[in-house]
N, C-alpha and C. Protein backbone atom coordinates (compact mmCIF):
# COMPACT_ATOMS: atom_id res chain seq x y z
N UNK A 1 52.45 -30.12 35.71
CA UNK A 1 51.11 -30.50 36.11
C UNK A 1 50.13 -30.04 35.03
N UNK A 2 49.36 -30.87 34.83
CA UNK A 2 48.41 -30.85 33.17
C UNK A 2 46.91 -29.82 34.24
N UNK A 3 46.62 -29.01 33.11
CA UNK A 3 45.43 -28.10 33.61
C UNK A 3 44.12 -28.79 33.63
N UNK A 4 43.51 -28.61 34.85
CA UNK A 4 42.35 -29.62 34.50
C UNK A 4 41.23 -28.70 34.16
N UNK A 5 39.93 -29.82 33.39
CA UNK A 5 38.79 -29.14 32.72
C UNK A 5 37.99 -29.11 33.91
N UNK A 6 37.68 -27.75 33.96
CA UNK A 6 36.24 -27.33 34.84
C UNK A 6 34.82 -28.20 34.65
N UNK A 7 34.43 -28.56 35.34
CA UNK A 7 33.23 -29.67 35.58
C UNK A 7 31.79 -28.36 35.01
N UNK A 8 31.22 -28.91 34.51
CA UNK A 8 29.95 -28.14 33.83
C UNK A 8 29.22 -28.80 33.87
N UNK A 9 27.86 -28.43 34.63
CA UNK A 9 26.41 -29.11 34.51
C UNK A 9 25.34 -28.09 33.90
N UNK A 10 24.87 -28.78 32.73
CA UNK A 10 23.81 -27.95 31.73
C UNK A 10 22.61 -28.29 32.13
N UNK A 11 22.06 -27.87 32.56
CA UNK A 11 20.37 -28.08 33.05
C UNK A 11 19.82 -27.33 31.28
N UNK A 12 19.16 -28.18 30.32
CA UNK A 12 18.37 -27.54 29.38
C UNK A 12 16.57 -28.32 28.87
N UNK A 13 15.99 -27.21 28.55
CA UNK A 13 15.24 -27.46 28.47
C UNK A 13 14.82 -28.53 27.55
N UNK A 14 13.60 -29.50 27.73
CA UNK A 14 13.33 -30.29 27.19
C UNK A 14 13.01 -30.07 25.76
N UNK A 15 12.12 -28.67 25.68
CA UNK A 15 11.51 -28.35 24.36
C UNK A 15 12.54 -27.61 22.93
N UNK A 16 13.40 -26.97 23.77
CA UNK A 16 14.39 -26.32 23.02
C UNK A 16 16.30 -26.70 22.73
N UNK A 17 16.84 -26.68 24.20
CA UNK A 17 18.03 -26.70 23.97
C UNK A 17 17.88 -28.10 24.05
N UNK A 18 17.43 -28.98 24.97
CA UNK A 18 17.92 -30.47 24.68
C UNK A 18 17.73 -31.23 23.00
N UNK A 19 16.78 -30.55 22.40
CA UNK A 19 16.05 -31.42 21.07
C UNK A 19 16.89 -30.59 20.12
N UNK A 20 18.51 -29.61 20.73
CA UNK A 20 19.68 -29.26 20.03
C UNK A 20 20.79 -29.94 20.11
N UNK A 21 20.87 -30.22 21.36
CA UNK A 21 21.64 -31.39 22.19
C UNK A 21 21.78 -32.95 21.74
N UNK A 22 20.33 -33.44 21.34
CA UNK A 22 20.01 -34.28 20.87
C UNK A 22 20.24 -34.63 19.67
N UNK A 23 19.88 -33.68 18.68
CA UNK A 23 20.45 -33.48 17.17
C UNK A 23 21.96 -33.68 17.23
N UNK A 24 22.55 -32.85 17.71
CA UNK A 24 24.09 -32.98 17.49
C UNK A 24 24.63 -34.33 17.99
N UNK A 25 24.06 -35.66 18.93
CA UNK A 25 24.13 -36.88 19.12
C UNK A 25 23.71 -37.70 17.95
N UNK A 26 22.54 -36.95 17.26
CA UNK A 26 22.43 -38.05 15.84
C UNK A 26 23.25 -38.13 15.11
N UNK A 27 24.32 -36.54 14.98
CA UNK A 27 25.20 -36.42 13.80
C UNK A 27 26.10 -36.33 14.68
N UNK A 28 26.41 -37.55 15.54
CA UNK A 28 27.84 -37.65 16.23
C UNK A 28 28.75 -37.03 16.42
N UNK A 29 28.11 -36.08 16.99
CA UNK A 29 29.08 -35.09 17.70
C UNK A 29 29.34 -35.74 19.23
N UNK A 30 30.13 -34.83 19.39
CA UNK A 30 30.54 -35.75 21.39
C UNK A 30 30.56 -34.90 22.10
N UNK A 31 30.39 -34.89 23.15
CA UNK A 31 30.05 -33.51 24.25
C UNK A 31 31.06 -33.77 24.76
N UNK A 32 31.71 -32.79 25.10
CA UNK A 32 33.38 -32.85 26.16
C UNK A 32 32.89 -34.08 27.20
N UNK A 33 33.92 -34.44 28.09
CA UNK A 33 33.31 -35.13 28.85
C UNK A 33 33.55 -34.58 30.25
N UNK A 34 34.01 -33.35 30.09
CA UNK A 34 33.51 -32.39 31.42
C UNK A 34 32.22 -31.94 31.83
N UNK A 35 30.94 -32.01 31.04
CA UNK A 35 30.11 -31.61 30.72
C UNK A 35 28.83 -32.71 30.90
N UNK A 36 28.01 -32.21 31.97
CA UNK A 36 27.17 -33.24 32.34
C UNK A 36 25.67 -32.72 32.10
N UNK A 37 24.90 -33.14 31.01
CA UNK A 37 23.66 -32.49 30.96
C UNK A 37 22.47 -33.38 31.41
N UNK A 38 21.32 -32.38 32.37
CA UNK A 38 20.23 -32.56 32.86
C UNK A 38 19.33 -31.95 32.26
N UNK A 39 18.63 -32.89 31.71
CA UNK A 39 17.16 -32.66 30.97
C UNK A 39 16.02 -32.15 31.94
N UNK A 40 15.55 -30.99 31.91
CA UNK A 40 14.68 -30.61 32.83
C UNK A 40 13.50 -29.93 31.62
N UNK A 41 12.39 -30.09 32.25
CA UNK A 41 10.81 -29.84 31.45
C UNK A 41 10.97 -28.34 30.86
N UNK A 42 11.41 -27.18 31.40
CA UNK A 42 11.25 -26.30 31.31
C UNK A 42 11.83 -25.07 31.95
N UNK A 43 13.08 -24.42 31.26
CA UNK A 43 14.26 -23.85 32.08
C UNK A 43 13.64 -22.91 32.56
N UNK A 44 12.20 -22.59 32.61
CA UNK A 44 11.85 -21.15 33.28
C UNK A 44 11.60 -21.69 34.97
N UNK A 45 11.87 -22.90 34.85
CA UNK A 45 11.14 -24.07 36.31
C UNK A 45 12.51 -24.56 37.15
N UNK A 46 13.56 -24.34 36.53
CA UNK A 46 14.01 -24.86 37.15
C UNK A 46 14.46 -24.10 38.62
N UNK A 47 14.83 -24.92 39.73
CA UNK A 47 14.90 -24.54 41.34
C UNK A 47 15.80 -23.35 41.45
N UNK A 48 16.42 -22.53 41.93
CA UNK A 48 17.45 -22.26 42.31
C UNK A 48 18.32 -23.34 43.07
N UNK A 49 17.64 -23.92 43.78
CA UNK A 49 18.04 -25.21 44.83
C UNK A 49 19.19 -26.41 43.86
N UNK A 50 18.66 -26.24 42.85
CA UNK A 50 19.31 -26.97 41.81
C UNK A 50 20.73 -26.91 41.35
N UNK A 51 20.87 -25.13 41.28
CA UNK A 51 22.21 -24.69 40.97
C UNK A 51 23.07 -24.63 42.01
N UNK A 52 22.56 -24.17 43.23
CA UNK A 52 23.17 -24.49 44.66
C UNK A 52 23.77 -25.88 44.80
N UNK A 53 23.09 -26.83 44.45
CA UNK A 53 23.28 -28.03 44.73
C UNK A 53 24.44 -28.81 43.67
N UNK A 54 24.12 -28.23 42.68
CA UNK A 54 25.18 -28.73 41.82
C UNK A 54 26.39 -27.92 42.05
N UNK A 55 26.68 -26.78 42.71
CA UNK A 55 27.81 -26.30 42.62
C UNK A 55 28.31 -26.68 44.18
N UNK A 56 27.52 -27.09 44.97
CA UNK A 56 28.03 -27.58 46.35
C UNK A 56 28.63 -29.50 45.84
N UNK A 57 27.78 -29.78 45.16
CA UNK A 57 28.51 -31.41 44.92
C UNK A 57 29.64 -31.07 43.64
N UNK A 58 30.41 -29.79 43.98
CA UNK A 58 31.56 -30.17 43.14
C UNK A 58 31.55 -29.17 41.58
N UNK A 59 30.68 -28.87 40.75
CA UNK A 59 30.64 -28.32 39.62
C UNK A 59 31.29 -27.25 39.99
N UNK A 60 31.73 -26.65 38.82
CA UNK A 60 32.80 -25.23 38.93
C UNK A 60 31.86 -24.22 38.03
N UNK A 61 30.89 -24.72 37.22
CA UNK A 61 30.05 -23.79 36.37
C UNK A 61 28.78 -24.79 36.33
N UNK A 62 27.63 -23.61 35.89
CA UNK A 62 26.16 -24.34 35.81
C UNK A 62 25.43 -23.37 34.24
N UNK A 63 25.07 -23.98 33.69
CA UNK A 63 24.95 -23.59 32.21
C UNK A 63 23.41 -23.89 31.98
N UNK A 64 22.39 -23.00 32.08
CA UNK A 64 20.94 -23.40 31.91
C UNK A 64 20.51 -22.55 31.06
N UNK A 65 20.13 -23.74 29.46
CA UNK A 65 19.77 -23.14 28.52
C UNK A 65 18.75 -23.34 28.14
N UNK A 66 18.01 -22.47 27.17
CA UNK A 66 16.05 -22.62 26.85
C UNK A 66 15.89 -21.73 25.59
């Protein structure tokens, strides 16, 4: 039985980690495809409700960077 990849949702910020995120898409890089990122305004904002929610629909990790 093959090991499976843990599901990851990145909540990052618009101003910082996404416009890193973004860069590494110009120079074609590829994001695992375990790895699901949400662009949010400002990681100091984001809910708690958010991380709850993503780890109740399934995620095994929540990764919020700024």
């Amino acid at each position: 039985m093959a090991e499976q990849e843990p599901k990851i949702v990145a909540f990052l910020c618009n101003w910082c980690s996404y416009a890193g995120a973004d860069l590494a898409g110009v120079g074609r890089l590829q994001y695992p495809p375990n790895l699901r990122v949400v662009r949010v305004p400002c990681s100091g904002r984001i809910n708690p409700l958010f991380i709850i929610a993503g780890l109740r629909s399934g995620a095994d990790a929540i990764l919020t960077s700024g």
